[in-house]
Protein backbone atom coordinates (compact mmCIF):
# COMPACT_ATOMS: atom_id res chain seq x y z
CA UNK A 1 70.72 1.57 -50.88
CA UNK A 2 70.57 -1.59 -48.48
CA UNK A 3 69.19 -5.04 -50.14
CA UNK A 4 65.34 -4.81 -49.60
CA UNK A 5 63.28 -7.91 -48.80
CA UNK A 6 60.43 -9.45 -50.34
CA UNK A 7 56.99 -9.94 -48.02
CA UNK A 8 57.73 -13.65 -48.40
CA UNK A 9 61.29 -13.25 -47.46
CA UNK A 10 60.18 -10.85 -44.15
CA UNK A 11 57.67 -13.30 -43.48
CA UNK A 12 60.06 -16.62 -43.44
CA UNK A 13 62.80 -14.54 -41.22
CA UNK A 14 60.21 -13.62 -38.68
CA UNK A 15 59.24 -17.11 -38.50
CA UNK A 16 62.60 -18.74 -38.81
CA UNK A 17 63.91 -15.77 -35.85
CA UNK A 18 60.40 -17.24 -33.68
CA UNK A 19 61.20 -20.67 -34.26
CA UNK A 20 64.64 -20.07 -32.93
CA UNK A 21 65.00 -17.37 -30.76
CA UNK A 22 62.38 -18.07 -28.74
CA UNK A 23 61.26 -21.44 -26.42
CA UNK A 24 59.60 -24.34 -27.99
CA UNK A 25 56.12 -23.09 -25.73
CA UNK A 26 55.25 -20.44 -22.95
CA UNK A 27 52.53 -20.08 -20.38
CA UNK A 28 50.69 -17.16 -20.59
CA UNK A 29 47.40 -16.15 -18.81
CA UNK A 30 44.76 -14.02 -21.13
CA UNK A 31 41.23 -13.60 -21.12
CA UNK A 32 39.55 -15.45 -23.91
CA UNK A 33 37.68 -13.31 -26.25
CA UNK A 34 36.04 -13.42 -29.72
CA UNK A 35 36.14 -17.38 -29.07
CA UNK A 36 34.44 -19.24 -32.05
CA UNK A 37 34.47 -22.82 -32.81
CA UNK A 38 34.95 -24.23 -36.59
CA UNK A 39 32.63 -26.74 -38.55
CA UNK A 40 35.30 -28.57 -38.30
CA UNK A 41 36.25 -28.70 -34.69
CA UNK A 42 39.13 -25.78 -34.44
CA UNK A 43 38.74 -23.50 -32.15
CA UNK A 44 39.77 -19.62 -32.93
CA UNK A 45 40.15 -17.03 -30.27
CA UNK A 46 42.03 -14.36 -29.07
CA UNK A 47 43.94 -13.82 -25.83
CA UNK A 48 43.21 -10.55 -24.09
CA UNK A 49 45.18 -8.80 -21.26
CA UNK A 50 43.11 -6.30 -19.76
CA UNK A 51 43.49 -3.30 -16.77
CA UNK A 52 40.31 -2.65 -15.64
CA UNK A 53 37.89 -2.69 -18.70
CA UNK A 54 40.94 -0.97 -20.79
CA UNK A 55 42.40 -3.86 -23.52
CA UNK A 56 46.05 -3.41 -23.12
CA UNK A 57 47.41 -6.35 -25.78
CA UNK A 58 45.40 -8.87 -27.49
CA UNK A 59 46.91 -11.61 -29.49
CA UNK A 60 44.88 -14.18 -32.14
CA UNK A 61 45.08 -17.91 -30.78
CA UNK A 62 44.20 -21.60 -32.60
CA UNK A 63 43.07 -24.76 -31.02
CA UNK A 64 43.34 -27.65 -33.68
CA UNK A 65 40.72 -30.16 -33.79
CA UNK A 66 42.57 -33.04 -32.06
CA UNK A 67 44.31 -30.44 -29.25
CA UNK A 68 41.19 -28.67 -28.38
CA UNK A 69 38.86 -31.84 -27.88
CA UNK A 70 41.01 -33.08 -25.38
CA UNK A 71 41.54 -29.73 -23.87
CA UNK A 72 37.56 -28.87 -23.98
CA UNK A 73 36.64 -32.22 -22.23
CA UNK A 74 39.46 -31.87 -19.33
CA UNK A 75 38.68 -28.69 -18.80
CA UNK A 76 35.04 -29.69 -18.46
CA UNK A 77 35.14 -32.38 -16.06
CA UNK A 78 37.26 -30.44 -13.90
CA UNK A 79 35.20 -26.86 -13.45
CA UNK A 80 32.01 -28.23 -14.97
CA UNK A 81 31.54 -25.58 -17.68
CA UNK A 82 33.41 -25.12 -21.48
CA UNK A 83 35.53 -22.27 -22.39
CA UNK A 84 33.59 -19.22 -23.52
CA UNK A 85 34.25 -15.52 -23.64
CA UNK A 86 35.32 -13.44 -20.65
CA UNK A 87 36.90 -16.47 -19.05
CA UNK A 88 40.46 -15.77 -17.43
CA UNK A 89 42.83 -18.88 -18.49
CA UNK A 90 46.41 -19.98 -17.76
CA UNK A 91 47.36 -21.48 -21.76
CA UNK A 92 50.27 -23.06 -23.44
CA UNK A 93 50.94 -21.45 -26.24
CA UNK A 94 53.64 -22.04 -29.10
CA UNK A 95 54.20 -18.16 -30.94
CA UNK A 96 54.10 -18.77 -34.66
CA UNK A 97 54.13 -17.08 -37.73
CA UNK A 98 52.60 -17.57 -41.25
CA UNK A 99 53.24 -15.60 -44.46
CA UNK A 100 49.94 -14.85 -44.93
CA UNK A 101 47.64 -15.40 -41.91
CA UNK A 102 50.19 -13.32 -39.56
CA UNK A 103 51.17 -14.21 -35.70
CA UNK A 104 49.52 -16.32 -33.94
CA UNK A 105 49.50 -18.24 -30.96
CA UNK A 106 49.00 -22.29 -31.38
CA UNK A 107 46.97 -23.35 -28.03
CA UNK A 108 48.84 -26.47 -26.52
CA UNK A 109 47.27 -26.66 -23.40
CA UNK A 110 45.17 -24.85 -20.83
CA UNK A 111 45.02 -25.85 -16.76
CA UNK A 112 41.68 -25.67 -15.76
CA UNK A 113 42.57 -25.65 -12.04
CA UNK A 114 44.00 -22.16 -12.59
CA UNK A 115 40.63 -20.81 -13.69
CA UNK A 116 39.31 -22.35 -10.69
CA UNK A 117 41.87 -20.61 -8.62
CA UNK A 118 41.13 -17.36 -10.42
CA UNK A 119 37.51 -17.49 -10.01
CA UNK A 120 37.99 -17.96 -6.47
CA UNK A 121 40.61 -15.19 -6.14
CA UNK A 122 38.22 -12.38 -7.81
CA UNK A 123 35.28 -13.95 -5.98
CA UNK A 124 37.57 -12.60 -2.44
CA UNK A 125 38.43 -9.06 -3.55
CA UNK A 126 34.62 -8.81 -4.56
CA UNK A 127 33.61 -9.54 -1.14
CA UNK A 128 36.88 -7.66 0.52
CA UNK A 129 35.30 -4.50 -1.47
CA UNK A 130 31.98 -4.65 -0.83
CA UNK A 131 32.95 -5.20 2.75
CA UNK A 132 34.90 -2.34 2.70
CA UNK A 133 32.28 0.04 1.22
CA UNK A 134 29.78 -1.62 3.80
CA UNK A 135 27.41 -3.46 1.13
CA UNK A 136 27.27 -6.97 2.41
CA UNK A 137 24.60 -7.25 5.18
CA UNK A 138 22.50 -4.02 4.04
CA UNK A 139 19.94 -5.90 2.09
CA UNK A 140 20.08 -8.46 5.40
CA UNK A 141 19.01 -5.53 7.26
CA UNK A 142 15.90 -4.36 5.86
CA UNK A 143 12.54 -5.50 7.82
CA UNK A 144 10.88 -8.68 6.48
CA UNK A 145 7.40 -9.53 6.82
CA UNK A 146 6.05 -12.38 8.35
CA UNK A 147 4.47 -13.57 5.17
CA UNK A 148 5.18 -12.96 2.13
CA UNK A 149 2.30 -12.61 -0.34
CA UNK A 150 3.55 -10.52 -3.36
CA UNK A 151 6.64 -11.03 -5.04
CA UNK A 152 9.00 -10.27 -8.09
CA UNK A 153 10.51 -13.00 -9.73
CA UNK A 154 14.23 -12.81 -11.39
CA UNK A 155 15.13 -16.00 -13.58
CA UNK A 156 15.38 -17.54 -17.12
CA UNK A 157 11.68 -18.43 -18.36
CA UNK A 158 13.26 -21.26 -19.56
CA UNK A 159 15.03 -22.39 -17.22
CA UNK A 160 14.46 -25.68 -15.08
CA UNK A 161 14.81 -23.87 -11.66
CA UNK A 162 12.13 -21.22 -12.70
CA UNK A 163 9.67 -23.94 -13.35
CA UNK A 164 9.86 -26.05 -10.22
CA UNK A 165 9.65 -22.91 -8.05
CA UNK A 166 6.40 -21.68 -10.09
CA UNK A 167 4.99 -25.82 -9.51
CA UNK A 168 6.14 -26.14 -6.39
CA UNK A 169 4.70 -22.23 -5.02
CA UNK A 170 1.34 -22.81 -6.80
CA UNK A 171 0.38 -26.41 -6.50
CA UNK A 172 0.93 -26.28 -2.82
CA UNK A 173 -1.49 -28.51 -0.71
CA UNK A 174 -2.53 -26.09 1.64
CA UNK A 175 -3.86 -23.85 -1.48
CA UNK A 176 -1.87 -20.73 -0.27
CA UNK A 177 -1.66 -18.19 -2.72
CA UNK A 178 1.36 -15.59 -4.04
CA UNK A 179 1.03 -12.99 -6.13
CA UNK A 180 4.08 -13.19 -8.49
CA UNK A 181 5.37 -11.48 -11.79
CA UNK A 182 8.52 -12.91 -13.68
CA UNK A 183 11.07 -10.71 -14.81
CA UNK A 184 13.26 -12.76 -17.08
CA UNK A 185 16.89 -12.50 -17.19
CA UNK A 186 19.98 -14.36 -18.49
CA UNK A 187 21.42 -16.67 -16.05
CA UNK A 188 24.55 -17.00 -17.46
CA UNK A 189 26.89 -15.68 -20.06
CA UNK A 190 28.48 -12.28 -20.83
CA UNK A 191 24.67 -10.56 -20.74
CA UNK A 192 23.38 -11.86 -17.31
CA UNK A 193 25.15 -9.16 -15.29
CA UNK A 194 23.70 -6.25 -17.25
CA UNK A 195 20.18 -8.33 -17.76
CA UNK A 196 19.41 -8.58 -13.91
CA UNK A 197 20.54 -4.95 -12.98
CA UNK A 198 17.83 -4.34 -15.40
CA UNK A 199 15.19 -6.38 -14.21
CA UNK A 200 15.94 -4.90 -10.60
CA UNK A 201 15.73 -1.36 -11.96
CA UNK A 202 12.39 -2.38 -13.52
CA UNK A 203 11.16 -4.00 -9.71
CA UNK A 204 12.04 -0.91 -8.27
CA UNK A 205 9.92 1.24 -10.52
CA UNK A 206 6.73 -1.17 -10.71
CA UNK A 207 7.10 -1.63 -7.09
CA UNK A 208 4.52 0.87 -5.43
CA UNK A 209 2.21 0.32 -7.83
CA UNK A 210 2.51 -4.07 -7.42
CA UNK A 211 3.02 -3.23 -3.79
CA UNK A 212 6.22 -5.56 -4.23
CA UNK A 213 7.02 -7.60 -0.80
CA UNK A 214 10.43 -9.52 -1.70
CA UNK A 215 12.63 -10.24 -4.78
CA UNK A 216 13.05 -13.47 -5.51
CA UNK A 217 16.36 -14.82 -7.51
CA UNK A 218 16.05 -18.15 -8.84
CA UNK A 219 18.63 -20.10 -11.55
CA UNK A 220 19.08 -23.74 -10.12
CA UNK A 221 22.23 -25.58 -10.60
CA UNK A 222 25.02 -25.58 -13.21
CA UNK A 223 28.75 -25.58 -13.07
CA UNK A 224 30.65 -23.49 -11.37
CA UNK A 225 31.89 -21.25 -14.00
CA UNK A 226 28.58 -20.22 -15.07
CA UNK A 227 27.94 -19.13 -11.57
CA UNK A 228 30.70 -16.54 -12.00
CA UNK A 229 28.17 -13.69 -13.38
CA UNK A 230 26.83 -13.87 -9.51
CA UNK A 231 30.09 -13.46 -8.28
CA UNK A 232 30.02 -9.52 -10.26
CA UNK A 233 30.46 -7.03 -8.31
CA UNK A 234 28.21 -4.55 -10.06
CA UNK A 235 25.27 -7.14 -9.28
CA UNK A 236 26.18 -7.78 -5.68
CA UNK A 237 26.36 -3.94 -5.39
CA UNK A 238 22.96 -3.31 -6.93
CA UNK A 239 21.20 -6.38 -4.86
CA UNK A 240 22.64 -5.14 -1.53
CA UNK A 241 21.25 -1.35 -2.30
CA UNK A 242 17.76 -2.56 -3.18
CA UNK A 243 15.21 -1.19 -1.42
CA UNK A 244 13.29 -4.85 -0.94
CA UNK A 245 14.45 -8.04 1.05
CA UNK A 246 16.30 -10.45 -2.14
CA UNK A 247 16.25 -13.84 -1.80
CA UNK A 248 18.45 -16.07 -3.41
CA UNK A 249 17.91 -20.19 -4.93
CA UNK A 250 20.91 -20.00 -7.56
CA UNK A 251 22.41 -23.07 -7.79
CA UNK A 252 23.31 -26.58 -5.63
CA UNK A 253 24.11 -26.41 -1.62
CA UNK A 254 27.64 -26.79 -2.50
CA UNK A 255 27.43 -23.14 -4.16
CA UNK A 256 27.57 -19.95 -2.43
CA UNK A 257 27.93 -16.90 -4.64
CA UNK A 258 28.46 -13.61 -3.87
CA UNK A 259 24.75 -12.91 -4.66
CA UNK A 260 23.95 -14.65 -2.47
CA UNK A 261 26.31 -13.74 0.15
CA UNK A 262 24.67 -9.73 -0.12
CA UNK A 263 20.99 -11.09 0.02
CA UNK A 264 18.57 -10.85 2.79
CA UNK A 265 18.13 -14.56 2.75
CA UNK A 266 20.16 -17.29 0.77
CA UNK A 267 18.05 -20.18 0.03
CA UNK A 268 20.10 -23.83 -1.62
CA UNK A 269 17.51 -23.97 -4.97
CA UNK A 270 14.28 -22.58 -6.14
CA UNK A 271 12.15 -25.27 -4.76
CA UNK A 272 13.64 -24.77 -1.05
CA UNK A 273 12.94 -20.79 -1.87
CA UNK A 274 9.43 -21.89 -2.70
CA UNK A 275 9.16 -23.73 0.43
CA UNK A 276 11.02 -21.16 2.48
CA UNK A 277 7.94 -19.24 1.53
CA UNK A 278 5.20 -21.15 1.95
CA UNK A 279 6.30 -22.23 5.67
CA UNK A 280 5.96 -18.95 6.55
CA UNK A 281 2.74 -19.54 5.82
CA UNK A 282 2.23 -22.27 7.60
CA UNK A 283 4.05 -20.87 10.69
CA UNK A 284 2.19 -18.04 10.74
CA UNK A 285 -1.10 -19.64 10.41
CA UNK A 286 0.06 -22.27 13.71
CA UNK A 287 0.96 -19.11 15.30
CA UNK A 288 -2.66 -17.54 14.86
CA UNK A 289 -3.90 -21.37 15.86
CA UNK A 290 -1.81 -21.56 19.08
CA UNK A 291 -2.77 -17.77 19.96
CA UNK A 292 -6.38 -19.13 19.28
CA UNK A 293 -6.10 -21.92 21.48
CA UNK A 294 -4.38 -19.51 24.48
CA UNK A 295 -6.78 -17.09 23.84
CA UNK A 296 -9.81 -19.29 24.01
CA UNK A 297 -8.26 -21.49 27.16
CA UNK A 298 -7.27 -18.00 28.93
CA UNK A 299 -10.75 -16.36 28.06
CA UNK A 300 -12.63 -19.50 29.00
CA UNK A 301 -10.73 -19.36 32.73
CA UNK A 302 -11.26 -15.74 32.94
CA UNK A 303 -15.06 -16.40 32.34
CA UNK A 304 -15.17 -18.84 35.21
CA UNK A 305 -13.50 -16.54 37.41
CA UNK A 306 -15.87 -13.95 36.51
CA UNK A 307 -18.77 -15.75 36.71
CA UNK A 308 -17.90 -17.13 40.48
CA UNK A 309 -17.11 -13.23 41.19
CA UNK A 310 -20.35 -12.69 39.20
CA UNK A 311 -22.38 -15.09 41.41
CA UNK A 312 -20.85 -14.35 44.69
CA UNK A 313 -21.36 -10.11 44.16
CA UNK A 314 -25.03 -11.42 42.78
CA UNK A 315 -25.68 -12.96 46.20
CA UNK A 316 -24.36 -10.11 48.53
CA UNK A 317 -26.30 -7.21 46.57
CA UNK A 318 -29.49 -9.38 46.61
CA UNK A 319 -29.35 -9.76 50.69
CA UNK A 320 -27.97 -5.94 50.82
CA UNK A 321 -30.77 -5.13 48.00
CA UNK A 322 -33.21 -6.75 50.18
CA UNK A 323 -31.94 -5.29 53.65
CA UNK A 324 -32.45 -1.96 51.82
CA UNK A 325 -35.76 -2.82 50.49
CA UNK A 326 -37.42 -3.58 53.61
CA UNK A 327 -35.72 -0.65 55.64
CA UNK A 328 -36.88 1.88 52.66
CA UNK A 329 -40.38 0.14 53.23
CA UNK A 330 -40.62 0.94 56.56
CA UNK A 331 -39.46 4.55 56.26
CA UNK A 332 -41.88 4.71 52.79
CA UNK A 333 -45.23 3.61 55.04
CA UNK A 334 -44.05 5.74 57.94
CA UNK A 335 -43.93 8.74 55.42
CA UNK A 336 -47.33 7.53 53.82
CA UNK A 337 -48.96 8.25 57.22
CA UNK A 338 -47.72 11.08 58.04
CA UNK A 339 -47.96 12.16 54.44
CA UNK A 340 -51.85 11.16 54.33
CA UNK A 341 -52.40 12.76 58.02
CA UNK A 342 -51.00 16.04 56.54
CA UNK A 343 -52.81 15.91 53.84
CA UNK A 344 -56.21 14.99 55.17
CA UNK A 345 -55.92 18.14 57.33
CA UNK A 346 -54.61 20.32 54.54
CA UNK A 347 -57.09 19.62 52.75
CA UNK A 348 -59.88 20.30 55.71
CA UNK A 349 -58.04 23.64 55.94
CA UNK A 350 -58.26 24.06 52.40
CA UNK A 351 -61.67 23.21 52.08
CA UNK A 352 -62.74 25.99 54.73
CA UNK A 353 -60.84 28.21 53.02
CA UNK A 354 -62.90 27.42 49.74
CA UNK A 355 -66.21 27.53 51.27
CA UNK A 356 -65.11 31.30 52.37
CA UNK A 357 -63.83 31.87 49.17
CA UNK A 358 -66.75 30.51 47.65
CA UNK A 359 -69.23 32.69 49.62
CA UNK A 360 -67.19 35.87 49.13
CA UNK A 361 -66.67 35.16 45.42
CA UNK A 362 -70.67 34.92 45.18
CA UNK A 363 -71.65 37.76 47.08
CA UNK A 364 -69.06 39.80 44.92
CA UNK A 365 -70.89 38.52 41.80
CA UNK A 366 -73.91 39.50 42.46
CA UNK A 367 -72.36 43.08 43.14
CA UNK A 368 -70.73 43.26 40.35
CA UNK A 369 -73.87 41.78 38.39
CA UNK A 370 -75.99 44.46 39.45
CA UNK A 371 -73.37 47.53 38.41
CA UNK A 372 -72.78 46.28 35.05
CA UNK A 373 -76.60 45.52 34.66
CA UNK A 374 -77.32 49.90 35.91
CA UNK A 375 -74.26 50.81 33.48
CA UNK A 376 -75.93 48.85 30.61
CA UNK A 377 -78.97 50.62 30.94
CA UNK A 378 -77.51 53.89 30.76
CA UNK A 379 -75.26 53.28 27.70
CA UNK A 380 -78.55 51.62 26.04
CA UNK A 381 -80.20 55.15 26.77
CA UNK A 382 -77.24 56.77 25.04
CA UNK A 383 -76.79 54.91 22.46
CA UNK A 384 -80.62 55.64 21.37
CA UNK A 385 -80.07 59.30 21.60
CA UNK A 386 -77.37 58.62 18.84
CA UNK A 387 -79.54 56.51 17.03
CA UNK A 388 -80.09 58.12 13.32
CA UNK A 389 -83.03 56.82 13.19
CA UNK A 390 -84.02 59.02 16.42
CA UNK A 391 -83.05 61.78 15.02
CA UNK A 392 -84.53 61.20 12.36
CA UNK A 393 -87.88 61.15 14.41
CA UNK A 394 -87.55 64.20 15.65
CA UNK A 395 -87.91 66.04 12.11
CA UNK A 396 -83.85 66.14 10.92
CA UNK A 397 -82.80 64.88 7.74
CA UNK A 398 -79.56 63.66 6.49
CA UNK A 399 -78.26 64.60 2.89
CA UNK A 400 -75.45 62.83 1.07
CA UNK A 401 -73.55 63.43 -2.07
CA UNK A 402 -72.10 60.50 -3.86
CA UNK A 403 -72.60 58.64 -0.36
CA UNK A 404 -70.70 60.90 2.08
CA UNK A 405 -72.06 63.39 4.70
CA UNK A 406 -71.89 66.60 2.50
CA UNK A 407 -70.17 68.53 5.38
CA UNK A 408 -67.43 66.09 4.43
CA UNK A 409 -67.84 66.84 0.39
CA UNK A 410 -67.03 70.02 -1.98
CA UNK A 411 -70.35 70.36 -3.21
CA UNK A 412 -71.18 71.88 -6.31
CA UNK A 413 -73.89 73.55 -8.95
CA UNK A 414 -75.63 71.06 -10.83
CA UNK A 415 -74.50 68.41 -8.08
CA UNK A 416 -77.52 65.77 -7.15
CA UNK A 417 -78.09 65.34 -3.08
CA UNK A 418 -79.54 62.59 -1.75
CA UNK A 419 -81.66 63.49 0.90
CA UNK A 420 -82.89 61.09 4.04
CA UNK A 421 -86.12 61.49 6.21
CA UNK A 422 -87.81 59.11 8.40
CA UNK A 423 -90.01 58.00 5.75
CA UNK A 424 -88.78 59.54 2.88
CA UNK A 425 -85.70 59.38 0.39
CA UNK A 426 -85.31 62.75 -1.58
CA UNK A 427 -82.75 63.15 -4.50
CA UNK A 428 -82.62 67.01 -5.43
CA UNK A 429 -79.98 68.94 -7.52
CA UNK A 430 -78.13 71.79 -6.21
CA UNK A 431 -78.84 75.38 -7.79
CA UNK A 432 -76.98 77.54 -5.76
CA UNK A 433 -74.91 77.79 -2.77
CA UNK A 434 -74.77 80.10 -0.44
CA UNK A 435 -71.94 81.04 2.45
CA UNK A 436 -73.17 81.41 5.78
């Protein structure tokens, strides 16, 4: 059986074999993850070496107090933001071991201008791919209205930027007005990629029913590492696919992200996105002014015109009007004569045709007159021979039962008749009746 080791033992040749095997200090390049900072001032962190989003080695790392102040504020002044999480650095590092805290890597230095370098680097393949897939003037291309009046508004509540635009857009002297709804956001860190996909998810379902016109995208300035979550290519790829026009105030003129490099319109700050949309305004509103004024000066010359042509066709139809008039006169009071010549002897004719008329019509009255008066008298003389009361006279009576003629009734025994004269009314009761 070979001589086992003790942990301790294991633990002092690993470190021993480290501290001279291997070089006093390497440079490595990780991605800084888990990064913490100590009460005391340490820093603790681990190194990360990824393919894709896949972790392929990871290795803890310490920053002592003294090292990592002067590392922190170098690495400050030069890219203008601290070391935080997801950051790709170029480190010194001295591999170490201890019994019972394990390996480790002791942070001697980091270059700063590498993580400049790097940023840069990833910034070109983002646009080399999105150029590739076509993404990187399709937002550019969708129509833009000449003024913008409602709008959705991407940006940190909080942040500076966000306020100036929302002063600058609302206390404007002219008093225009914007109809605007924030959607907040982080604008930096490891949650302001997936925060502002959301937020433009969320525009794109409240649009129709806000009648969105334009997104804005507002941070204001910072450093240039915390810019780097607008350099993402899932962001750029989500702003160039929306379906609205994006504009972009993210951070000083000296910055130009990706973001803003897909946009419709890439504006240096908030405030000069504010004003970008207010001029349109104002452009607009000289436009309707100077369409004003050309429509007034060419309406006013086009009345003149008009009014000569007016004034000139006035004069020629009042001299043909009158031409006319006096010609139709003369042919009107020749026609009056011969109209009133015609009808003075029409009507002479007419009137001896009247008088005839006249005399015939009389004569056949009196005709007539005298045969209806000779027919009268002879239905009079008829009409008293049919007179009841005539025949009455002459010694006939009429009987009735219950009112009719009894040649019209079934008369009966027992059955009262009612019996007429001339003088008399007789009311007898039948006793027998006989056939004839």
């Amino acid at each position: 059986m070979q001589n086992a080791y003790s942990i301790s033992q294991l633990g002092e040749l690993i470190k021993f074999t480290l501290e001279n095997e291997l070089e006093p200090t390497y440079w490595v390049i990780g991605e800084i993850a888990d990064f913490r900072q100590a009460p005391q001032g340490h820093a603790y962190f681990e190194l990360a070496e990824k393919q894709g989003n896949q972790v392929v080695a990871k290795m803890r790392s310490n920053c002592w107090q003294f090292t990592f102040r002067g590392i922190a504020a170098r690495f400050e002044s030069i890219t203008g933001a601290g070391l935080k999480n997801g950051m790709k650095v170029l480190a010194q590092v001295q591999a170490t071991f201890h019994p019972i805290y394990g390996f480790s890597l002791n942070i001697k230095d980091i270059d700063a201008s590498f993580s400049l370098g790097e940023r840069a680097r990833v910034r070109q393949e983002t646009i080399d791919r999105l150029t590739r897939e076509g993404l990187l003037r399709i937002n550019a291309s969708l129509p833009f209205p000449q003024v913008i009046q409602r709008i959705a508004i991407i940006s940190s509540p909080t942040a500076a930027g966000y306020g100036d635009f929302i002063n600058q857009l609302e206390n404007n002297p002219a008093g225009y007005k914007i109809y605007h709804r924030l959607y907040p956001a982080p604008m930096q860190g490891n949650e302001a990629v997936s925060g502002i996909i959301k937020a433009l998810e969320k525009i794109e379902t409240d649009k129709s029913e806000l009648d969105y016109e334009a997104i804005i995208l507002i941070r204001g300035g910072g450093a240039q590492l915390d810019l780097d979550c607008f350099d993402d290519y899932r962001l750029a790829a989500k702003i160039a696919q929306t379906s609205l026009p994006v504009l972009t105030g993210i951070g000083h003129e000296r910055d130009e992200t990706v973001a803003d490099l897909v946009a419709h319109t890439r504006l240096k700050t908030p405030t000069a996105v504010a004003e970008f949309l207010l001029s349109a305004f104002r452009i607009y509103e000289e436009n309707i002014s100077m369409l004003m004024n050309r429509i007034d000066r060419l309406s006013r010359q086009r009345l003149q015109v008009a009014a000569d042509q007016l004034s000139q066709t006035n004069h020629r139809l009042k001299s043909a009007v009158q031409s006319k008039l006096s010609l139709e006169a003369e042919k009107l009071n020749s026609r009056h004569q011969r109209i009133a010549l015609s009808v003075k002897n029409n009507l002479s004719n007419q009137q001896r045709k009247l008088d005839q008329i006249t005399q015939e019509l009389e004569r056949g009255i009196l005709i007539f007159m005298k045969n209806t008066s000779s027919k009268l008298d002879f239905i009079e003389k008829q009409l008293q021979q049919l007179n009841p009361k005539s025949i009455l006279e002459r010694g006939y009576t009429r009987s009735e039962l219950d009112g009719k003629p009894v040649h019209l009734t079934n008369p009966q025994i027992n059955d009262e008749l009612l019996t007429y004269s001339q003088s008399q009314k007789i009311k007898s009761k039948i006793t027998a009746i006989d056939k004839p």
